[in-house]
C-alpha atoms as a PDB file:
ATOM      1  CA  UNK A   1     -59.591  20.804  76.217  1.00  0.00           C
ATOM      2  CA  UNK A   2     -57.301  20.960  73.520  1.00  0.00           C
ATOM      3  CA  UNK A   3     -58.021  22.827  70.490  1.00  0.00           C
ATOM      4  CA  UNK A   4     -59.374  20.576  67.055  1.00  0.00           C
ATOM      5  CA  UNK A   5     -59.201  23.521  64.193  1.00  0.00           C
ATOM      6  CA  UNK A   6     -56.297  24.715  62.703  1.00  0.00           C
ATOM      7  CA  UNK A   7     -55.596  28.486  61.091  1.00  0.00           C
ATOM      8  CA  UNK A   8     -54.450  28.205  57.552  1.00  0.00           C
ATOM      9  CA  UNK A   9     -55.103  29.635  54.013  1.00  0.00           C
ATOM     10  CA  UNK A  10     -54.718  32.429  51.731  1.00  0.00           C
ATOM     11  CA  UNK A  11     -55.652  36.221  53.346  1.00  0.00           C
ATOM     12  CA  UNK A  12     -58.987  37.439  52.132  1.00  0.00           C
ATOM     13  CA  UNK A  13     -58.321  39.478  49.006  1.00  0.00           C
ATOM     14  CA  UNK A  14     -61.498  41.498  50.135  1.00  0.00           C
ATOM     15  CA  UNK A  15     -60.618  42.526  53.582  1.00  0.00           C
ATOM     16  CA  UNK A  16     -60.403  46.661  53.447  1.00  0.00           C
ATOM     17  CA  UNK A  17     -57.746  47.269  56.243  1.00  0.00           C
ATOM     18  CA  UNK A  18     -54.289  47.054  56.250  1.00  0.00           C
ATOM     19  CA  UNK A  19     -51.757  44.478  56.548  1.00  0.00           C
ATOM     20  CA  UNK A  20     -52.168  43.904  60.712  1.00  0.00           C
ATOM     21  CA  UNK A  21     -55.767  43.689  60.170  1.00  0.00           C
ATOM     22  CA  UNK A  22     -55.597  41.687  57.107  1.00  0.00           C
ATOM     23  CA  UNK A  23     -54.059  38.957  59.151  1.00  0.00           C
ATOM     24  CA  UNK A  24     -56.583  39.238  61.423  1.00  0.00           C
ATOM     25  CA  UNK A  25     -59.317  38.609  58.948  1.00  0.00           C
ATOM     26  CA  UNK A  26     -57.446  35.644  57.507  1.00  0.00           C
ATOM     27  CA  UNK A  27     -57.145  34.630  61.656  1.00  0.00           C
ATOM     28  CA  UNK A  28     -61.023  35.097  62.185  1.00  0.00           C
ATOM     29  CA  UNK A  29     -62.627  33.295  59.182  1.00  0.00           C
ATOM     30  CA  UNK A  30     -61.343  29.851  59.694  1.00  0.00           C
ATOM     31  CA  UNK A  31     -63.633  30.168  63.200  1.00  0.00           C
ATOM     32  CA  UNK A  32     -66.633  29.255  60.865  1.00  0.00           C
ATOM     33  CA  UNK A  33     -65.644  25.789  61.031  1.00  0.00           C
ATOM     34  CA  UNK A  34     -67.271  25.463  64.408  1.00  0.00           C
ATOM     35  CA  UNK A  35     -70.741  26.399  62.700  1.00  0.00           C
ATOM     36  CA  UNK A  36     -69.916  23.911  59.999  1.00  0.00           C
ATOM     37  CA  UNK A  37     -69.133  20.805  62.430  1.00  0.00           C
ATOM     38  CA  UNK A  38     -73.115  21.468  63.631  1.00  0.00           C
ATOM     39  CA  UNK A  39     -73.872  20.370  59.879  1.00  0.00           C
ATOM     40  CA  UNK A  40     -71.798  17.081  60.145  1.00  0.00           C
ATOM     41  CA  UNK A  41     -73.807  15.567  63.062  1.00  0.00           C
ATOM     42  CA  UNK A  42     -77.047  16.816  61.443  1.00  0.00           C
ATOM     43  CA  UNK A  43     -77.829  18.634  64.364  1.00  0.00           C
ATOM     44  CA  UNK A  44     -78.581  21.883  62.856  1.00  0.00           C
ATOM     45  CA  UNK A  45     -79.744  22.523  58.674  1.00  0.00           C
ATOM     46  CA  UNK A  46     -79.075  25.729  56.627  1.00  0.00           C
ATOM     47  CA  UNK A  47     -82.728  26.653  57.926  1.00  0.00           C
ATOM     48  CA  UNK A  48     -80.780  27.377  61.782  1.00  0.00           C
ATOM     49  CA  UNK A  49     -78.497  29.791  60.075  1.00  0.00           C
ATOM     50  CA  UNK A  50     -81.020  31.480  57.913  1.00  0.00           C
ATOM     51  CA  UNK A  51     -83.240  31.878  61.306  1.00  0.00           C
ATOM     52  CA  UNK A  52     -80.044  33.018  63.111  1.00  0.00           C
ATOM     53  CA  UNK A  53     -79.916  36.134  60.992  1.00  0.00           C
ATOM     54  CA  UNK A  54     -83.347  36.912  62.144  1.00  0.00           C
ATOM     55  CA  UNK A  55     -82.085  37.552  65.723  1.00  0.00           C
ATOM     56  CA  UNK A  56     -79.136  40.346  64.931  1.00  0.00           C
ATOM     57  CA  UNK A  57     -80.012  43.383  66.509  1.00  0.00           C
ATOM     58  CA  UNK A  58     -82.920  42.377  68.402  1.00  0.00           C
ATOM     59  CA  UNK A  59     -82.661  42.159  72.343  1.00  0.00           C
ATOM     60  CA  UNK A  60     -83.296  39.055  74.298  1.00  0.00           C
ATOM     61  CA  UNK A  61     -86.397  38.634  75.507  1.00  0.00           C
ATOM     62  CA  UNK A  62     -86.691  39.518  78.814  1.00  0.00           C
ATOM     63  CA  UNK A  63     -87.327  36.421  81.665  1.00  0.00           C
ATOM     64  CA  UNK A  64     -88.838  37.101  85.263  1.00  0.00           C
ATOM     65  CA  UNK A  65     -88.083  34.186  86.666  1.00  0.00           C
ATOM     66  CA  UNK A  66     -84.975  32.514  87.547  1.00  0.00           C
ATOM     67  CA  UNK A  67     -83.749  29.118  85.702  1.00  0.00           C
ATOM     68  CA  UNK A  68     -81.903  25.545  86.199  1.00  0.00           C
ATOM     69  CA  UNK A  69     -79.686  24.560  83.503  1.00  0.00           C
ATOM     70  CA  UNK A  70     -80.799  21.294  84.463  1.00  0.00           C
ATOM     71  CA  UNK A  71     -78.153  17.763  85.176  1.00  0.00           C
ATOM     72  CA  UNK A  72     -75.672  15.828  83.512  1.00  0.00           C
ATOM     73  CA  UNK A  73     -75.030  16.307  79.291  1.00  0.00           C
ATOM     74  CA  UNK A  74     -78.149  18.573  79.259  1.00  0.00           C
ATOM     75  CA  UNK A  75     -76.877  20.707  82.020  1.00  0.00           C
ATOM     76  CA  UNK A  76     -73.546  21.413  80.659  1.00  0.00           C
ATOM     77  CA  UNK A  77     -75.278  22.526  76.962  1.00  0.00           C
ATOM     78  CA  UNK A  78     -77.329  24.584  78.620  1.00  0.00           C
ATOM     79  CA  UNK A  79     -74.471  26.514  80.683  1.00  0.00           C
ATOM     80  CA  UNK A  80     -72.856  26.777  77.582  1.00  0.00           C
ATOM     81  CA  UNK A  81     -76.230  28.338  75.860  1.00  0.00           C
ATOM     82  CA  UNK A  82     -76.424  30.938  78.535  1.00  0.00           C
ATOM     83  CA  UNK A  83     -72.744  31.949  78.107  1.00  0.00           C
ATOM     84  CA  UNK A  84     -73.538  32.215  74.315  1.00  0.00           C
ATOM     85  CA  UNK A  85     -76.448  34.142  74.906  1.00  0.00           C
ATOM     86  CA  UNK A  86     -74.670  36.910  76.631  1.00  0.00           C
ATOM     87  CA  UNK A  87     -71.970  37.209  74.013  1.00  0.00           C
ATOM     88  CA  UNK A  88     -74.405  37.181  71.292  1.00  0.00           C
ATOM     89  CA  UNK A  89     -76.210  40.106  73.372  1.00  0.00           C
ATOM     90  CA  UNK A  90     -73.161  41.888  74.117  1.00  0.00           C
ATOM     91  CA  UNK A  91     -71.332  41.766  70.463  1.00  0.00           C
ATOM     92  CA  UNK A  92     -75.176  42.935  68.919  1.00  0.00           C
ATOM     93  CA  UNK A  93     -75.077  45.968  70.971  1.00  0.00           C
ATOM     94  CA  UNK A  94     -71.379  46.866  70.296  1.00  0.00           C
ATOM     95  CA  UNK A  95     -71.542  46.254  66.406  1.00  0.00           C
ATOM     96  CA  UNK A  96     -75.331  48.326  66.612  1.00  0.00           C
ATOM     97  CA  UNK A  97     -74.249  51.185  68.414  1.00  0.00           C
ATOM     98  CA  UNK A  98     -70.272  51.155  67.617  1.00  0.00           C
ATOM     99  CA  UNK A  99     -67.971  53.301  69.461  1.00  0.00           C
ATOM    100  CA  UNK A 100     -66.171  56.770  68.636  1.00  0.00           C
ATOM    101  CA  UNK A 101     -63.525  56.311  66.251  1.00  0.00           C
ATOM    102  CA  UNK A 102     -64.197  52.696  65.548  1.00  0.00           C
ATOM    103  CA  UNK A 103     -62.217  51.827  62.350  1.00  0.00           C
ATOM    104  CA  UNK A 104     -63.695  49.792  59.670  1.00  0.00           C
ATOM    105  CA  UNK A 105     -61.001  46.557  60.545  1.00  0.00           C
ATOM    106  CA  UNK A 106     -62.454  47.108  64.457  1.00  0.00           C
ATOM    107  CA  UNK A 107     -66.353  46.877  63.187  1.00  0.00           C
ATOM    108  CA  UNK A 108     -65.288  43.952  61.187  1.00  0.00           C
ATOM    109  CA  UNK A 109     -63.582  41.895  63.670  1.00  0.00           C
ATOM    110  CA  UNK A 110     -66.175  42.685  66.064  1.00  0.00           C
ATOM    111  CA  UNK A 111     -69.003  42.121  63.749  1.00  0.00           C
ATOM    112  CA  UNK A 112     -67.433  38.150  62.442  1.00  0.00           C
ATOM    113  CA  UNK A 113     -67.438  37.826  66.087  1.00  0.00           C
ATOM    114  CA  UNK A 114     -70.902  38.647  66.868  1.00  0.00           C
ATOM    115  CA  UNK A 115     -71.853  35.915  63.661  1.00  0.00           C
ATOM    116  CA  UNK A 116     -70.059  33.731  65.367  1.00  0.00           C
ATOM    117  CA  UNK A 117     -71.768  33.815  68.711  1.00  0.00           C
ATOM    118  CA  UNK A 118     -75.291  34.274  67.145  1.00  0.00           C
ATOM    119  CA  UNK A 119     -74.220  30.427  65.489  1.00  0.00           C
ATOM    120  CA  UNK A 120     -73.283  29.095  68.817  1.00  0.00           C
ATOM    121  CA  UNK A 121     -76.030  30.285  70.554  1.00  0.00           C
ATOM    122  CA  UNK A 122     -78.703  28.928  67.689  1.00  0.00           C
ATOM    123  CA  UNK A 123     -76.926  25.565  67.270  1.00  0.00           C
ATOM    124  CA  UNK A 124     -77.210  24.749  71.237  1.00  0.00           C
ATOM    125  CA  UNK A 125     -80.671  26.531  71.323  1.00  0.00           C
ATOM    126  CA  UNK A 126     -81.665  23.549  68.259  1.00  0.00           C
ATOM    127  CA  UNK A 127     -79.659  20.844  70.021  1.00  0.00           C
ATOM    128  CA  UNK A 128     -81.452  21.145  73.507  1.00  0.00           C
ATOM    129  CA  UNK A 129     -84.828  21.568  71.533  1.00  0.00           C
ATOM    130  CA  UNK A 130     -87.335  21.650  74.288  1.00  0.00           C
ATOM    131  CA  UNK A 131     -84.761  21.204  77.210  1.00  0.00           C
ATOM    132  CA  UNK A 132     -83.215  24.292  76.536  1.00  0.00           C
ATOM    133  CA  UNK A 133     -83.122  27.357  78.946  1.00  0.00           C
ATOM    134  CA  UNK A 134     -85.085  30.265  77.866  1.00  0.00           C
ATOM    135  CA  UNK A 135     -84.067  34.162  76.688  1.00  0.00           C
ATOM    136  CA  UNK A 136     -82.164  35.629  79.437  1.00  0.00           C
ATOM    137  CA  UNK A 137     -82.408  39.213  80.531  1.00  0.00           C
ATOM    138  CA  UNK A 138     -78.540  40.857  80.680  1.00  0.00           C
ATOM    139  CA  UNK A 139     -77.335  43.730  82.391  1.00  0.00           C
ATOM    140  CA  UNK A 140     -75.011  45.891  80.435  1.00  0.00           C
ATOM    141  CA  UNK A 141     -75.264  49.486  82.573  1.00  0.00           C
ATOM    142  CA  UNK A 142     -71.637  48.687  83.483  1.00  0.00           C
ATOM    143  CA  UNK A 143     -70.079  49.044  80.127  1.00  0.00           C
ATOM    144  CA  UNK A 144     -69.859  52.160  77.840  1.00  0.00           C
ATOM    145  CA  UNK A 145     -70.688  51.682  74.773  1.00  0.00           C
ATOM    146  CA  UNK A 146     -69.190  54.855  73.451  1.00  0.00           C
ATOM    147  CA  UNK A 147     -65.992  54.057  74.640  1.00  0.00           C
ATOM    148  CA  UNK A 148     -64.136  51.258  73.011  1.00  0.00           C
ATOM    149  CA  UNK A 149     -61.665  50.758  76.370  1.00  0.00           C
ATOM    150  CA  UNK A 150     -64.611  50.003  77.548  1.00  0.00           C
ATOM    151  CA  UNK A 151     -66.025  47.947  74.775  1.00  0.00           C
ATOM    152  CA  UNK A 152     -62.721  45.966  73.922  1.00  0.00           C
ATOM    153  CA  UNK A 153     -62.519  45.503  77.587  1.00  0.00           C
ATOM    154  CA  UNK A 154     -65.253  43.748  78.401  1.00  0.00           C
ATOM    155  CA  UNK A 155     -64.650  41.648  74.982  1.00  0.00           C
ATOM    156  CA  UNK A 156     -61.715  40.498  76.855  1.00  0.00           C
ATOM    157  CA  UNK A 157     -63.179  39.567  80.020  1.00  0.00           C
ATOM    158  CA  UNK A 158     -65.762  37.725  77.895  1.00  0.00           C
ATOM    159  CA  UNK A 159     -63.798  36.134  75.253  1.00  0.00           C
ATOM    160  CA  UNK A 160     -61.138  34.841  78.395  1.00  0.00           C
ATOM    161  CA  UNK A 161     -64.035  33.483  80.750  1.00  0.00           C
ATOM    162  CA  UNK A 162     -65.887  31.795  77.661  1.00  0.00           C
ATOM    163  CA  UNK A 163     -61.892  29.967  77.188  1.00  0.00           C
ATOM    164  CA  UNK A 164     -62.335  29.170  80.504  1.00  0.00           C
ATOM    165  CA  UNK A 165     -65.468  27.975  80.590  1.00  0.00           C
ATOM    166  CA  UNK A 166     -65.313  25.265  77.918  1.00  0.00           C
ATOM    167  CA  UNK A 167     -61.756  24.177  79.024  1.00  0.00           C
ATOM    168  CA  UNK A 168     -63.442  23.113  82.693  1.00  0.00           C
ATOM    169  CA  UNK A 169     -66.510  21.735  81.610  1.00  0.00           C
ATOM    170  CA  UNK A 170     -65.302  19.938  78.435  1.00  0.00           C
ATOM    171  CA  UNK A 171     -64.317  17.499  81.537  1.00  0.00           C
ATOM    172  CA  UNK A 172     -68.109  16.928  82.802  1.00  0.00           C
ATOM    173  CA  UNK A 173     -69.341  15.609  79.596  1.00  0.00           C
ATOM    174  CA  UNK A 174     -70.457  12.193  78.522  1.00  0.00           C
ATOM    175  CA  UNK A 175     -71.280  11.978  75.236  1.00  0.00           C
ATOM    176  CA  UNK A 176     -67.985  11.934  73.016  1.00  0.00           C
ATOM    177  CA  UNK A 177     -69.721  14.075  70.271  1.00  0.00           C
ATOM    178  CA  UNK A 178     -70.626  16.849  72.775  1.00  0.00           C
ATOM    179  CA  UNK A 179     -67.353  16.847  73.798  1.00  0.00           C
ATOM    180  CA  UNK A 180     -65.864  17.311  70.272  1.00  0.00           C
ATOM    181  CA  UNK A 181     -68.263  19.728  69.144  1.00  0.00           C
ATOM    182  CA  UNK A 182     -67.277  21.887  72.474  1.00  0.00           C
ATOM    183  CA  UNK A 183     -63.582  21.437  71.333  1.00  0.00           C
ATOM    184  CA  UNK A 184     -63.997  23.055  68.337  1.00  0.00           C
ATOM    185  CA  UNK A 185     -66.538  25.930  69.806  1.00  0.00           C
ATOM    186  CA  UNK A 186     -63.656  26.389  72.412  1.00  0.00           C
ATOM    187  CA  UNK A 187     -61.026  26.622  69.647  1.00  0.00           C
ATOM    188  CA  UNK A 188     -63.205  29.471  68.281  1.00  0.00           C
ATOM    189  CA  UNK A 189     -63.362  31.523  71.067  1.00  0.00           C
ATOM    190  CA  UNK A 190     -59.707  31.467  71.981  1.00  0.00           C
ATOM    191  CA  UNK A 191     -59.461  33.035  68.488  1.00  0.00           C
ATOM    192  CA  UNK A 192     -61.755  35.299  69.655  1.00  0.00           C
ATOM    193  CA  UNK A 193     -59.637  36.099  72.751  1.00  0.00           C
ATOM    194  CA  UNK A 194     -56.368  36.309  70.743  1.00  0.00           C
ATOM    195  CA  UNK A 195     -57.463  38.911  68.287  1.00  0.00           C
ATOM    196  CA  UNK A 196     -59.561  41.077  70.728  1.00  0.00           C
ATOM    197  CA  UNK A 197     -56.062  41.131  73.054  1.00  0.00           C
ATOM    198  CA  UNK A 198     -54.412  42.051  69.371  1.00  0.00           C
ATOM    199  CA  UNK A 199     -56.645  45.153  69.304  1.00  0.00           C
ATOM    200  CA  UNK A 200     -56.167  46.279  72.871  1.00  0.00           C
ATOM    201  CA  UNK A 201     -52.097  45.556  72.612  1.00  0.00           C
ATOM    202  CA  UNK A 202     -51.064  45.223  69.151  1.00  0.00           C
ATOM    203  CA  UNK A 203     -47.840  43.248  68.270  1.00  0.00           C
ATOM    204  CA  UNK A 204     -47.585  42.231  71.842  1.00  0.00           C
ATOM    205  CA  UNK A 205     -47.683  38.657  73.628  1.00  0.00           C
ATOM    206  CA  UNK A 206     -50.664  39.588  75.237  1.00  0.00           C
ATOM    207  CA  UNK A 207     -52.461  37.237  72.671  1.00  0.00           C
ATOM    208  CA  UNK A 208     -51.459  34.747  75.076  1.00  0.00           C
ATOM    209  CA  UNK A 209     -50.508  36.303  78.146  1.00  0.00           C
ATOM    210  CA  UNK A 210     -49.245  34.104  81.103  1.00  0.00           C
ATOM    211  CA  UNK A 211     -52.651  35.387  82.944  1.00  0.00           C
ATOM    212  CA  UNK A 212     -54.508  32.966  80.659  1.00  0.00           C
ATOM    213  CA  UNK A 213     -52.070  30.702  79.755  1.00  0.00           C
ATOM    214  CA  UNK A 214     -50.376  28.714  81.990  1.00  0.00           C
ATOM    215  CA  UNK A 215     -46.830  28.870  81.580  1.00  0.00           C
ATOM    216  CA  UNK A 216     -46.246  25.858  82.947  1.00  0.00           C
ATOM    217  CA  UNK A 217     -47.602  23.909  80.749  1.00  0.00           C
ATOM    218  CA  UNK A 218     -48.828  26.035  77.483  1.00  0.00           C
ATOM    219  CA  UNK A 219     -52.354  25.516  77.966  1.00  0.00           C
ATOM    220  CA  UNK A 220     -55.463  27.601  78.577  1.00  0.00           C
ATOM    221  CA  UNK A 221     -57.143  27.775  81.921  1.00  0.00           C
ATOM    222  CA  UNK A 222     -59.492  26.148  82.861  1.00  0.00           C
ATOM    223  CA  UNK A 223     -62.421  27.604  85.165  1.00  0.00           C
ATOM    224  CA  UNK A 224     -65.232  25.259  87.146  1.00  0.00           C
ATOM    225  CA  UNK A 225     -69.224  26.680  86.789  1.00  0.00           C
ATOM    226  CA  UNK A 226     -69.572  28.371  90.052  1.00  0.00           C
ATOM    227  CA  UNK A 227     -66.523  30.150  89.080  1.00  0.00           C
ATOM    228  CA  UNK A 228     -67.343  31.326  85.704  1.00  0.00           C
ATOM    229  CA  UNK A 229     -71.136  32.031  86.744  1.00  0.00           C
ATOM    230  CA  UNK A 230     -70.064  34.005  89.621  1.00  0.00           C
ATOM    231  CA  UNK A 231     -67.834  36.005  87.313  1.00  0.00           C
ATOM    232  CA  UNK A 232     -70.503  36.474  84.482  1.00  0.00           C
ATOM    233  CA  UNK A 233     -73.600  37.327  86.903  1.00  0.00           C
ATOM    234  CA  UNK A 234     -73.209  41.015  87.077  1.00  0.00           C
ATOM    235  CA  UNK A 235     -74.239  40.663  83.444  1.00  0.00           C
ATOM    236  CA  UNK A 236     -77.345  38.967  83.671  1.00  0.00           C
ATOM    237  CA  UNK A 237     -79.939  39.596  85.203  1.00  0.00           C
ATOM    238  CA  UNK A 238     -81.693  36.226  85.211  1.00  0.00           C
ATOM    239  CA  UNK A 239     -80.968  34.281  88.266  1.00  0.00           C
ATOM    240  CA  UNK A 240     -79.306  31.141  87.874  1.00  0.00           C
ATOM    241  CA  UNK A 241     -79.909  27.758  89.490  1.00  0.00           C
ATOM    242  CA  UNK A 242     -76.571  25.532  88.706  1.00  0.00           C
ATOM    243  CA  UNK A 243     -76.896  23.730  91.508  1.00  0.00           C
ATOM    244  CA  UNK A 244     -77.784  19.948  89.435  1.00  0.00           C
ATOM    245  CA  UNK A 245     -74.266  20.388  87.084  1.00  0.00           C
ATOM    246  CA  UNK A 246     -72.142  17.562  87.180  1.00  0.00           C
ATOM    247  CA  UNK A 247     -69.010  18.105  89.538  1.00  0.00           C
ATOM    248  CA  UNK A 248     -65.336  17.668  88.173  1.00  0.00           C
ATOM    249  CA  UNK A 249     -63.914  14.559  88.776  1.00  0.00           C
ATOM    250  CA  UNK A 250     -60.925  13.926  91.189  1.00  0.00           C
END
């Protein structure tokens, strides 16, 4: 899946870091455009967004039970819902209790990211209306909060797998405006991968490292379901029925 948004513009004259960081803002802000493509298929109103602030810093609900992400179009949103559910979980808890020593251009770049997960995870929650999946219960005892190796860490496993994620399913859907939407949510999170990899190794080509980019051919990975479920399930607790998703095509 190829990415459909393109960095550009003047730096943000109000960003209150230095140069490196500076360029990161500038990086980070064109990412809202995903949230703004919801708007041109009149899928989600300014109402979404206002309700989407509700949820920062609350906890998802807990759920008991297990749950299907269902078949075909439907299926595929809903995978996508859970993955933005446990981002939008993850990047609450990081920005609400932030590590020791985190800098001001760290809690910013970490907080734009957590917006920009809360929007994903609203705007699928509106478009599956009642198909959607409900709260899921994650499991964070594995990370440290206090620590940001720890924190930035698991960013990166995150940010990579959600790259992943959309690049092999973008494949199973039908409906051309699904698919374009997911381009451009896809596009956002490789941003999101780039700049948390920018934090971890700074002025480095670890941005886009050969272990997510395939140097053969200069694009992302791409990861089936069953692979990128089995790698996110130590995070959730929910169980997980993907058993009706579409398979890839020969």
């Amino acid at each position: 899946m190829s990415n459909l948004i393109k960095p550009g513009g003047e730096e943000d004259a109000h960003s209150v870091s230095p140069a490196p960081a500076n360029s990161r803002r500038s990086f980070l802000k064109w990412s809202s455009a995903a949230a703004l493509t919801a708007f041109a298929f009149g899928v989600v109103g300014p109402e979404t967004f206002r309700a989407a602030d509700a949820f920062m810093g609350l906890p998802i609900e807990p759920q008991g039970k297990g749950v299907d992400l269902g078949s075909g179009d439907t299926g595929i949103l809903n995978y996508a819902y859970a993955l933005e559910q446990l981002e939008a979980a993850f990047y609450t808890q990081a920005v609400s209790t932030p590590y020791a020593q985190m800098s001001s251009a760290e809690r910013q770049v970490l907080t734009d990211i957590r917006d920009h997960e809360i929007a994903h995870r609203e705007f699928f929650k509106v478009a599956l209306g009642k198909k959607a999946i409900p709260g899921l219960q994650v499991n964070f005892t594995s990370i440290n909060f206090g620590s940001r190796e720890s924190v930035l860490g698991t960013a990166k496993t995150f940010e990579d797998l959600g790259v992943s994620a959309y690049n092999g399913a973008g494949q199973l859907l039908k409906k051309p405006e699904f698919l374009l939407l997911a381009g451009k949510i896809v596009s956002v999170e490789a941003r999101h991968a780039a700049i948390i990899r920018d934090l971890l190794m700074p002025l480095t080509a670890s941005f886009s490292g050969d272990d997510i980019v395939d140097p053969a051919t200069g694009l992302d990975r791409a990861k089936s379901p069953s692979e990128v479920l089995a790698a996110a399930g130590p995070f959730i607790r929910t169980p997980i029925s993907a058993g009706k998703l579409p398979t890839p095509r020969a």
